[in-house]
N, C-alpha and C. Protein backbone atom coordinates (compact mmCIF):
# COMPACT_ATOMS: atom_id res chain seq x y z
N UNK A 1 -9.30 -2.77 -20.00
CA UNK A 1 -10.08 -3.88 -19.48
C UNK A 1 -9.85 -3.96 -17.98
N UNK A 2 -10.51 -4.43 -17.11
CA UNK A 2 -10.44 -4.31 -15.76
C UNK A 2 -11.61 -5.73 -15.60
N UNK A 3 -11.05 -6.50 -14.52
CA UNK A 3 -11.68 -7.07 -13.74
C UNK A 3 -11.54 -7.30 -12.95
N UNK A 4 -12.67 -8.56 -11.86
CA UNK A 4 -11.59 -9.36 -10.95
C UNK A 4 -10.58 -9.59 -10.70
N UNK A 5 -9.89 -9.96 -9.86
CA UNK A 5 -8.64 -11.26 -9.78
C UNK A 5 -9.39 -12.37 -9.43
N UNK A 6 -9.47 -13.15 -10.21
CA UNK A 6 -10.17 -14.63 -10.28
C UNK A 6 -9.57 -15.18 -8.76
N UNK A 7 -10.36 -15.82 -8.21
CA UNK A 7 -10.06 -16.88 -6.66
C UNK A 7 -9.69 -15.44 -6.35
N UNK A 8 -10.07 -14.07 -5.96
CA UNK A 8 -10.12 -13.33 -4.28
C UNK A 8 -11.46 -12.50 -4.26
N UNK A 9 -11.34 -12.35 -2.92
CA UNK A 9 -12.25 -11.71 -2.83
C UNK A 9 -12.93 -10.24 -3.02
N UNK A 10 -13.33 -9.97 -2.19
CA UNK A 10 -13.85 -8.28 -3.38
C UNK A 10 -12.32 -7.35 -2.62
N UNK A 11 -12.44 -5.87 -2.91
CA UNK A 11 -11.71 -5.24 -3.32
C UNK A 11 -9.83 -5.40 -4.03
N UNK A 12 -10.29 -6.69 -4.67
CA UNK A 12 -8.78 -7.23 -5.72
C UNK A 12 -9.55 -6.75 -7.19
N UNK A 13 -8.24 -6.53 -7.90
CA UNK A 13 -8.55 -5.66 -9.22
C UNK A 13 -7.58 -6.30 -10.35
N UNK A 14 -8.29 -6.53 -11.19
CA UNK A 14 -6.73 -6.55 -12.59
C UNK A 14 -7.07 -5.63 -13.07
N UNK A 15 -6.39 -4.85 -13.80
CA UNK A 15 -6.33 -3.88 -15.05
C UNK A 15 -5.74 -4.18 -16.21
N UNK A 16 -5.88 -4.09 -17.00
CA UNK A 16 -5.22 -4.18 -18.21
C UNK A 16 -5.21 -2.81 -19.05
N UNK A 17 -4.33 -2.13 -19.57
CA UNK A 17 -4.40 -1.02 -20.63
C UNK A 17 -2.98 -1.29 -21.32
N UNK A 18 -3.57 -0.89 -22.88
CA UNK A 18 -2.60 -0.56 -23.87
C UNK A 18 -2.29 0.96 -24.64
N UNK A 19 -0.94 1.07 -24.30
CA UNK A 19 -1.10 2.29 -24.64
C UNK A 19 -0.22 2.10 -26.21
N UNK A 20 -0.34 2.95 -27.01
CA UNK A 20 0.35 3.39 -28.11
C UNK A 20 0.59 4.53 -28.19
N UNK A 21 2.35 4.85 -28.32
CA UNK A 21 2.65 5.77 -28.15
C UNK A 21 4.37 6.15 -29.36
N UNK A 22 4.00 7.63 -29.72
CA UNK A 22 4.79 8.28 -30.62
C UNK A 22 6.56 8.45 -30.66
N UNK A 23 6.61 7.53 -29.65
CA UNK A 23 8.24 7.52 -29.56
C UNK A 23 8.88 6.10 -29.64
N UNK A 24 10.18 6.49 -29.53
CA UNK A 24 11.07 4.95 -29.66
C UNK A 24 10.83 4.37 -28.00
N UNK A 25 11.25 3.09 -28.58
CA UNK A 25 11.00 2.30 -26.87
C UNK A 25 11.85 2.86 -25.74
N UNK A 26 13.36 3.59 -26.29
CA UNK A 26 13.72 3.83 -25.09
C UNK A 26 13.59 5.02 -24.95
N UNK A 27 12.74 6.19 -25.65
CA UNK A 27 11.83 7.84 -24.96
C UNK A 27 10.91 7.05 -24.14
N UNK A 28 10.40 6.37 -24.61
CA UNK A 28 9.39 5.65 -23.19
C UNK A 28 9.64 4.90 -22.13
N UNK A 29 10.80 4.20 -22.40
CA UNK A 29 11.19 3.71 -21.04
C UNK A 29 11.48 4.75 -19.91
N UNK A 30 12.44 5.37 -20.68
CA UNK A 30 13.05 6.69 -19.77
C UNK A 30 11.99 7.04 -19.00
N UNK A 31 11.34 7.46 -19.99
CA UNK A 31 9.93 8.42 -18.80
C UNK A 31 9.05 7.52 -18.00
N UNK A 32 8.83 6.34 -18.59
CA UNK A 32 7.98 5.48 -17.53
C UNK A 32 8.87 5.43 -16.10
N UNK A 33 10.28 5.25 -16.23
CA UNK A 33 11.03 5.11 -15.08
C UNK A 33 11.42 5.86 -14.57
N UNK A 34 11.32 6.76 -14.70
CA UNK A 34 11.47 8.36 -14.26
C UNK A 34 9.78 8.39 -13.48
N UNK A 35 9.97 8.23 -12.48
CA UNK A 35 8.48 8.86 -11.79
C UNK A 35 8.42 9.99 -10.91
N UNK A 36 9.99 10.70 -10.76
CA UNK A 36 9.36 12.24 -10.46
C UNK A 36 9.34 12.95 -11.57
N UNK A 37 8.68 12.38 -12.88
CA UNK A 37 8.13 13.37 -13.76
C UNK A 37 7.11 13.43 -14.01
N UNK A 38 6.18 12.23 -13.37
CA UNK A 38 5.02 12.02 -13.47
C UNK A 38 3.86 13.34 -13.13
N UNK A 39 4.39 13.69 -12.78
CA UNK A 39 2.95 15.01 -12.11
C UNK A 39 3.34 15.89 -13.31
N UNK A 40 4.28 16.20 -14.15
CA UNK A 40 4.65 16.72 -15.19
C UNK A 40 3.83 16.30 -16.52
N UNK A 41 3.11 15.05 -16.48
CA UNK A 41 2.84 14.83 -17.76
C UNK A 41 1.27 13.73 -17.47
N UNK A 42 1.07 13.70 -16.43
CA UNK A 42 -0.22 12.61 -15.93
C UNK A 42 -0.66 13.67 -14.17
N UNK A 43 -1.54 14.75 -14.92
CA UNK A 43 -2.29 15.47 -13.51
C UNK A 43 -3.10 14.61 -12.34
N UNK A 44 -3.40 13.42 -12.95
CA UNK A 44 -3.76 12.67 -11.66
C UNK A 44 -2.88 12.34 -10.86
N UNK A 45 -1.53 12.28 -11.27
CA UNK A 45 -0.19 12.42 -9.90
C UNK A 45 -0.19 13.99 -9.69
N UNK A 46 -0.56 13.47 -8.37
CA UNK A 46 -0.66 14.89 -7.63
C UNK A 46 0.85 15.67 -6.58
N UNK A 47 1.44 14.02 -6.86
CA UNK A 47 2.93 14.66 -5.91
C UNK A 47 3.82 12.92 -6.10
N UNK A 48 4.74 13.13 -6.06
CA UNK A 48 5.92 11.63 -5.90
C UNK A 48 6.87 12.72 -4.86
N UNK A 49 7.45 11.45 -3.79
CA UNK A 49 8.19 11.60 -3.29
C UNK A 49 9.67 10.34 -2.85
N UNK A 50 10.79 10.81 -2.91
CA UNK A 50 11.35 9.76 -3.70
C UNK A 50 11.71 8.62 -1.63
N UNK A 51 11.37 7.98 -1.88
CA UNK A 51 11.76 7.18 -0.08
C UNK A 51 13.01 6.67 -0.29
N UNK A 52 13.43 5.91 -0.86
CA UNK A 52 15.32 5.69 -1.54
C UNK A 52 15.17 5.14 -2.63
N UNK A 53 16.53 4.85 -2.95
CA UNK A 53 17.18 4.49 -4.20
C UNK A 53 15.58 3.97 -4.98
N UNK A 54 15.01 2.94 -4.45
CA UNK A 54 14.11 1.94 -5.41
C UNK A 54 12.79 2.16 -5.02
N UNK A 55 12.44 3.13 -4.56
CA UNK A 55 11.12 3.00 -3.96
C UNK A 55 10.67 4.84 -3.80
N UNK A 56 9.20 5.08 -4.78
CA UNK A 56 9.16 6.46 -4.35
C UNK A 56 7.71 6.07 -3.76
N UNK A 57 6.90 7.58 -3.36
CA UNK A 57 5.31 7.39 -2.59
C UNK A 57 5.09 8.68 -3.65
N UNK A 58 3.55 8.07 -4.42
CA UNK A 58 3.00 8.83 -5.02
C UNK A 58 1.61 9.09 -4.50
N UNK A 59 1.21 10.07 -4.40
CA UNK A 59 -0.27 10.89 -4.13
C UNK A 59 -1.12 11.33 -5.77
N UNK A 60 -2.09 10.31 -5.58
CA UNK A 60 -2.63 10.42 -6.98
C UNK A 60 -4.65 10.36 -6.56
N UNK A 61 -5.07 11.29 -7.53
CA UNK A 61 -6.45 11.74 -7.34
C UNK A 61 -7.05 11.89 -8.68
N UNK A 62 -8.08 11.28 -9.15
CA UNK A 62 -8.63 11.70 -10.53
C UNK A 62 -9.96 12.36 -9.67
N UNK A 63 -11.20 11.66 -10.52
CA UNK A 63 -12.44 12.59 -10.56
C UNK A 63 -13.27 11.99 -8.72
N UNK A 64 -12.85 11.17 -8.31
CA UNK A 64 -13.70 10.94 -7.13
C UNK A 64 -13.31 11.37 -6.19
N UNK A 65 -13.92 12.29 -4.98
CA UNK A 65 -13.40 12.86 -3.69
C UNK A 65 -12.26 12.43 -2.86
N UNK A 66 -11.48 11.59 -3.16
CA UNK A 66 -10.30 10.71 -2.72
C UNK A 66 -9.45 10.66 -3.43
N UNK A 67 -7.75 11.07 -2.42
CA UNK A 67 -6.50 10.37 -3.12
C UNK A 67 -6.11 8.96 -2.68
N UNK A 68 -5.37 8.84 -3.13
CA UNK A 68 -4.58 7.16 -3.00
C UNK A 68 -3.30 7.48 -3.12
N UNK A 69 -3.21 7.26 -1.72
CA UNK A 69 -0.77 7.05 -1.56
C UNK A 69 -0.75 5.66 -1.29
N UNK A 70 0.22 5.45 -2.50
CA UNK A 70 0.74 4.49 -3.20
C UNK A 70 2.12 4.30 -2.92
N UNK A 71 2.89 3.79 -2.60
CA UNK A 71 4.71 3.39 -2.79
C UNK A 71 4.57 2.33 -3.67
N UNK A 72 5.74 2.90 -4.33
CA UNK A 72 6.05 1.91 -5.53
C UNK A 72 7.64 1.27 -5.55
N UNK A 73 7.46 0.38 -5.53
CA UNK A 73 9.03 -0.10 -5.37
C UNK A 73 9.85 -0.81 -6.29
N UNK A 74 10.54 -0.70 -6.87
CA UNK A 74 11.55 -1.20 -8.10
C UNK A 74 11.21 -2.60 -7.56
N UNK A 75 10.58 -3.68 -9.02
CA UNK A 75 11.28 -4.77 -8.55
C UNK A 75 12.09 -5.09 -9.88
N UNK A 76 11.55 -4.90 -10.98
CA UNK A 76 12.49 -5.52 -11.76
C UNK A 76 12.25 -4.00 -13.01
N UNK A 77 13.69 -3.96 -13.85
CA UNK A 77 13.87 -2.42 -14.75
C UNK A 77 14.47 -3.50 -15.91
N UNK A 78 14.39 -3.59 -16.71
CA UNK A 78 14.77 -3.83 -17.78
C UNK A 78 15.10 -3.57 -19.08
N UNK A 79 15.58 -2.75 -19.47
CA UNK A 79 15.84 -1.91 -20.83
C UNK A 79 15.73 -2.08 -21.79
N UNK A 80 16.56 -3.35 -22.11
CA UNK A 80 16.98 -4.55 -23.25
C UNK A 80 15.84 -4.88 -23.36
N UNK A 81 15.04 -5.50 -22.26
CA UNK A 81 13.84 -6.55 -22.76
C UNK A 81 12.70 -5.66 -22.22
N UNK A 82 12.81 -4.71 -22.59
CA UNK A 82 11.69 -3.90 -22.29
C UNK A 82 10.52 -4.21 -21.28
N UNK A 83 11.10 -4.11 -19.82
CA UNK A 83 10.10 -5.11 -19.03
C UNK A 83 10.57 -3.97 -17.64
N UNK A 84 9.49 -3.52 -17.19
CA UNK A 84 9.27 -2.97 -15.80
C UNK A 84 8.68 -3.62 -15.16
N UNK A 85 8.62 -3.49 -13.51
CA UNK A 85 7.73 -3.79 -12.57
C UNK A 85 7.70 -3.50 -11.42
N UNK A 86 7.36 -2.64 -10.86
CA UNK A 86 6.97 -2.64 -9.21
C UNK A 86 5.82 -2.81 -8.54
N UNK A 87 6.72 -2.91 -6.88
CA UNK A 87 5.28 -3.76 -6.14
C UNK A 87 4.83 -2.38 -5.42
N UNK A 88 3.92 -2.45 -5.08
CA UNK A 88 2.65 -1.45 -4.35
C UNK A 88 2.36 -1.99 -3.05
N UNK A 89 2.15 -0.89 -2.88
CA UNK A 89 1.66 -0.99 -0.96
C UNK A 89 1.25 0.47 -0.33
N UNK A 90 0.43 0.41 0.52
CA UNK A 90 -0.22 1.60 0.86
C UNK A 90 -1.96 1.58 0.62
N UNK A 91 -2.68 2.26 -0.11
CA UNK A 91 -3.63 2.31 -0.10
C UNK A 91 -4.19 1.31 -1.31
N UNK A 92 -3.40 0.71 -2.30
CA UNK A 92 -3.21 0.02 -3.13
C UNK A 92 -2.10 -1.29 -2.79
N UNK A 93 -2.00 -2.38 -2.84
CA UNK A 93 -1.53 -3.45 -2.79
C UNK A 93 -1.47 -4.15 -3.63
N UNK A 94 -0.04 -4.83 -4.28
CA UNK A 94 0.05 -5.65 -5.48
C UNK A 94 1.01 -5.60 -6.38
N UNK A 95 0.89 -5.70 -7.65
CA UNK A 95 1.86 -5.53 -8.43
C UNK A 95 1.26 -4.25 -9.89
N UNK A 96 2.54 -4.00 -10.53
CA UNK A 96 1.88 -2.86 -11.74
C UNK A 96 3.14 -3.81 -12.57
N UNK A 97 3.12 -3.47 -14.00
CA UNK A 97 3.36 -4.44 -14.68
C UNK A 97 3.19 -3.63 -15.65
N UNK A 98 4.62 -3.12 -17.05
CA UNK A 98 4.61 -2.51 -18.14
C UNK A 98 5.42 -4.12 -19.27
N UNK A 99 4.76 -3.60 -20.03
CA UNK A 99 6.07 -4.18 -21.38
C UNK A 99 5.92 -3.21 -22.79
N UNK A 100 7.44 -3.20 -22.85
CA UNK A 100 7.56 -2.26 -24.45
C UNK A 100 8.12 -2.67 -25.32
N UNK A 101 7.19 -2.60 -26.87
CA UNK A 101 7.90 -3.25 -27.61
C UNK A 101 7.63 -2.42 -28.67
N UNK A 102 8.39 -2.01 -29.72
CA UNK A 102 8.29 -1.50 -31.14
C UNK A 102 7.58 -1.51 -31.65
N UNK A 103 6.51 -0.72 -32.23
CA UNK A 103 4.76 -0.84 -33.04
C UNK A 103 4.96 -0.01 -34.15
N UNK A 104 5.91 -0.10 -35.42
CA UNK A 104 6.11 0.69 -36.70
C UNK A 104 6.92 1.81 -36.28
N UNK A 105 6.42 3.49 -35.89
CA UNK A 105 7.38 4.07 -35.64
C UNK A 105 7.66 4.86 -34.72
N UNK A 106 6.32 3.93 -33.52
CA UNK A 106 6.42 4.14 -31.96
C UNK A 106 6.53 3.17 -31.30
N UNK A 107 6.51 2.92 -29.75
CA UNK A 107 6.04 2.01 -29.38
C UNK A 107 4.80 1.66 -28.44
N UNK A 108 4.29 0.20 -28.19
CA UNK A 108 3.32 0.08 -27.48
C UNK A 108 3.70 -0.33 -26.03
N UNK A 109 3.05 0.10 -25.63
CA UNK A 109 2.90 -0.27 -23.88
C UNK A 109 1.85 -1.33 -23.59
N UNK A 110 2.55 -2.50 -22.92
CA UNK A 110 1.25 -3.18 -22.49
C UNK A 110 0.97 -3.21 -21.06
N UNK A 111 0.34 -2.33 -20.24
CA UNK A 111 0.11 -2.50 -18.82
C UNK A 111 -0.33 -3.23 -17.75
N UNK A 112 0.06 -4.32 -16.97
CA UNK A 112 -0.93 -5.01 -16.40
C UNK A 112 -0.68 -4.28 -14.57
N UNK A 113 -1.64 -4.18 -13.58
CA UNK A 113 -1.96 -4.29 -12.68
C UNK A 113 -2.75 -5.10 -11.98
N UNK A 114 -2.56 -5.88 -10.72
CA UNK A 114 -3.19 -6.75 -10.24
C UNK A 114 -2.92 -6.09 -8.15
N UNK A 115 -4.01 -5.49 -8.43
CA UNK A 115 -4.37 -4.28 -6.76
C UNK A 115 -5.39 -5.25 -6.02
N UNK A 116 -4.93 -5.06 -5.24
CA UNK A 116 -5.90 -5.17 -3.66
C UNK A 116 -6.61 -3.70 -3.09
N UNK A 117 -7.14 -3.45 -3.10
CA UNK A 117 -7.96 -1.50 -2.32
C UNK A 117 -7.79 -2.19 -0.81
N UNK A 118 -6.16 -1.24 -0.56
CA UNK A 118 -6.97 -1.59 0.96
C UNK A 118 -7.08 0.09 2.06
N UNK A 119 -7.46 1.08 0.96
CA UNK A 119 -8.20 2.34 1.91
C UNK A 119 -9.21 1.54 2.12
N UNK A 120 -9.71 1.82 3.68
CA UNK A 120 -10.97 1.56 4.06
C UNK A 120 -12.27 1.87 3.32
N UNK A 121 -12.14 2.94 3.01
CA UNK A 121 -13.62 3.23 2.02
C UNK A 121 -13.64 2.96 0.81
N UNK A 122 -12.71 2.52 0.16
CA UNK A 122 -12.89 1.59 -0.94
C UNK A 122 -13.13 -0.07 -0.90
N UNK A 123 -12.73 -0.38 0.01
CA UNK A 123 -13.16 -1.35 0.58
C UNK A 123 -14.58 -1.77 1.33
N UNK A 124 -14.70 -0.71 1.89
CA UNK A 124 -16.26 -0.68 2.18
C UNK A 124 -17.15 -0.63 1.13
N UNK A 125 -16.96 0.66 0.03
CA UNK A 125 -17.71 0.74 -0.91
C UNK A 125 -17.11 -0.28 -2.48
N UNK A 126 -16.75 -1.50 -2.26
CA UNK A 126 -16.47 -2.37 -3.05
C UNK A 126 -17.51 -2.67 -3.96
N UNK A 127 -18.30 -3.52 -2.92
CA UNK A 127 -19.68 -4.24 -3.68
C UNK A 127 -20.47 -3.50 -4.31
N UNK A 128 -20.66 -2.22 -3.91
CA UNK A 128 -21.93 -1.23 -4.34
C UNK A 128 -21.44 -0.50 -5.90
N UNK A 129 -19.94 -0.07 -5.15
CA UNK A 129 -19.23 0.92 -6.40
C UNK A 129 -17.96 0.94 -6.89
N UNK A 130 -18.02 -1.20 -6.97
CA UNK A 130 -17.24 -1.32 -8.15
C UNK A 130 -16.87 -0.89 -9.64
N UNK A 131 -18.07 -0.47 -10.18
CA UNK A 131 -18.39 -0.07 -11.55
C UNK A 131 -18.29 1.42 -11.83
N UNK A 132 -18.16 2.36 -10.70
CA UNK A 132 -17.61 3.55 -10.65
C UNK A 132 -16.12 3.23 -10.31
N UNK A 133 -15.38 2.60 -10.15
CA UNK A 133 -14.13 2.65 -9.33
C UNK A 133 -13.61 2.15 -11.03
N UNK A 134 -14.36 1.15 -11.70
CA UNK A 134 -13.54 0.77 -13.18
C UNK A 134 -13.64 1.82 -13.55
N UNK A 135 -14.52 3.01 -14.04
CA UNK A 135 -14.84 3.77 -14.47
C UNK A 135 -13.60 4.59 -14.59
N UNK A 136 -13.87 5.18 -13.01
CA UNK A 136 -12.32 6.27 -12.96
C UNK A 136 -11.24 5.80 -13.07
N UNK A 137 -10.62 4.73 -13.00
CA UNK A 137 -9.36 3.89 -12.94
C UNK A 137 -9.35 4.47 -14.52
N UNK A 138 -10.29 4.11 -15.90
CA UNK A 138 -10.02 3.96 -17.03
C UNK A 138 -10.05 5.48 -17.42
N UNK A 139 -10.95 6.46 -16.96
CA UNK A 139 -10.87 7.35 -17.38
C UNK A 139 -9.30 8.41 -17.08
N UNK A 140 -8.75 8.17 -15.60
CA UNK A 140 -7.25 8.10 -15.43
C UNK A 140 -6.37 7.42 -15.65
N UNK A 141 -6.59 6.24 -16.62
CA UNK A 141 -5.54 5.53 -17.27
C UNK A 141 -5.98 6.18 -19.08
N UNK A 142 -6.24 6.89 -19.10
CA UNK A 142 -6.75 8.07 -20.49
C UNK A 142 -6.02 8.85 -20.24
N UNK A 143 -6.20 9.96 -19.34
CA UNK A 143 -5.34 11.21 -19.21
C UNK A 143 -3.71 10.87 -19.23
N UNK A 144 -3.25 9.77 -18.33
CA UNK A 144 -1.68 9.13 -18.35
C UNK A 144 -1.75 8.67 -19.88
N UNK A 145 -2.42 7.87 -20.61
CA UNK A 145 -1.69 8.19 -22.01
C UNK A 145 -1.76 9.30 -22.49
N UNK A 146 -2.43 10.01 -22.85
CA UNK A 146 -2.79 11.55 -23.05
C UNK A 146 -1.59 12.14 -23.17
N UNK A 147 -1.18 12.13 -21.82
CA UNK A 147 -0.36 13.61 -21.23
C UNK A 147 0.44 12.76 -21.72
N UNK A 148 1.17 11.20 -21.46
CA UNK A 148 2.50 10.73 -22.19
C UNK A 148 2.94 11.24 -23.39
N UNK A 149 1.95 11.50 -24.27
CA UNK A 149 1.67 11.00 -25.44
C UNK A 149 2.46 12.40 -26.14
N UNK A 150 1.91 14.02 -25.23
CA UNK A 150 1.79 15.13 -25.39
C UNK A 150 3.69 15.07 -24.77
N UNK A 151 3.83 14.90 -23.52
CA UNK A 151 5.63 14.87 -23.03
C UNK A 151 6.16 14.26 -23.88
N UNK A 152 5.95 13.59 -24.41
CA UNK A 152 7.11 12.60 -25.22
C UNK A 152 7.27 13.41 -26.56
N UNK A 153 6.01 13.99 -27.59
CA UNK A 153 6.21 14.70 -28.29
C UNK A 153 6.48 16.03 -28.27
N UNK A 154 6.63 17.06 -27.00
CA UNK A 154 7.11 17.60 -26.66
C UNK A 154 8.85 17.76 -26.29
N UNK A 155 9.22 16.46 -25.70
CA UNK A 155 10.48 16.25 -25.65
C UNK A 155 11.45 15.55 -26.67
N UNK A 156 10.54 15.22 -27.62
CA UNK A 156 11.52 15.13 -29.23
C UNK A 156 11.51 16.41 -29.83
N UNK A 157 10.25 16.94 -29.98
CA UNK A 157 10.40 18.65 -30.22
C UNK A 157 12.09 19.53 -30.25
């Protein structure tokens, strides 16, 4: 699901995705928090680079002529209560937002993001090609469960 952010103005975004996935909560934590493995298992990360301890910069590109560098910064890791979060900045602004909880004899992911676009040409092209921008967001929030889905059962293997 993707919309607005209610009260802003154009290029602000929520996302919402749920993922369900074939492992215990903590094969998935691991790897969600692990983000130099990301280009390993989600091809729309095109590179992570780690800036310190809490904060890496990822270069990520799906199907539209443009990447997006992103830093992501630890704000909150949680294990026990199955709760991630970091803030964004760069070509994206805001927050990303996981929770994991036990779903029979995997678990589910519930994702929230709440972005600002502030590359210029997404911003420019807001009003016109919002509805392509949900588009690819969802069709690359597909391939990241996908490929999770494929690493994780690969690495119980």
């Amino acid at each position: 699901m993707t919309d607005s952010v209610a009260g802003r103005g154009g290029g602000w975004y929520r996302f919402r995705d749920t993922w369900l996935l074939p492992a215990s909560p903590k094969a998935v934590f691991d790897a969600v928090v692990d983000l130099a493995a990301y280009p390993l298992w989600w091809r729309d990360v095109r590179s992570v680079s780690q800036v310190d301890e809490d904060t890496a910069e990822l270069v990520c590109r799906s199907r539209l002529p443009y990447a997006l560098t992103v830093r992501m910064h630890r704000d909150r890791q949680d294990e026990r209560e199955g709760r991630v979060r970091v803030l964004l900045s760069g070509d994206l602004e805001g927050m990303l937002a996981g929770v994991l909880m036990a779903a029979g004899e995997g678990t589910r992911l519930e994702i929230t993001q709440e972005v600002e676009a502030r590359k210029p040409l997404l911003r420019k092209l807001d009003r016109i090609a919002r509805p392509v921008f949900r588009i690819n967001h969802a069709l690359m929030m597909r391939r990241g469960h996908n490929g999770l889905r494929g690493y994780l059962a690969a690495s119980a293997s």
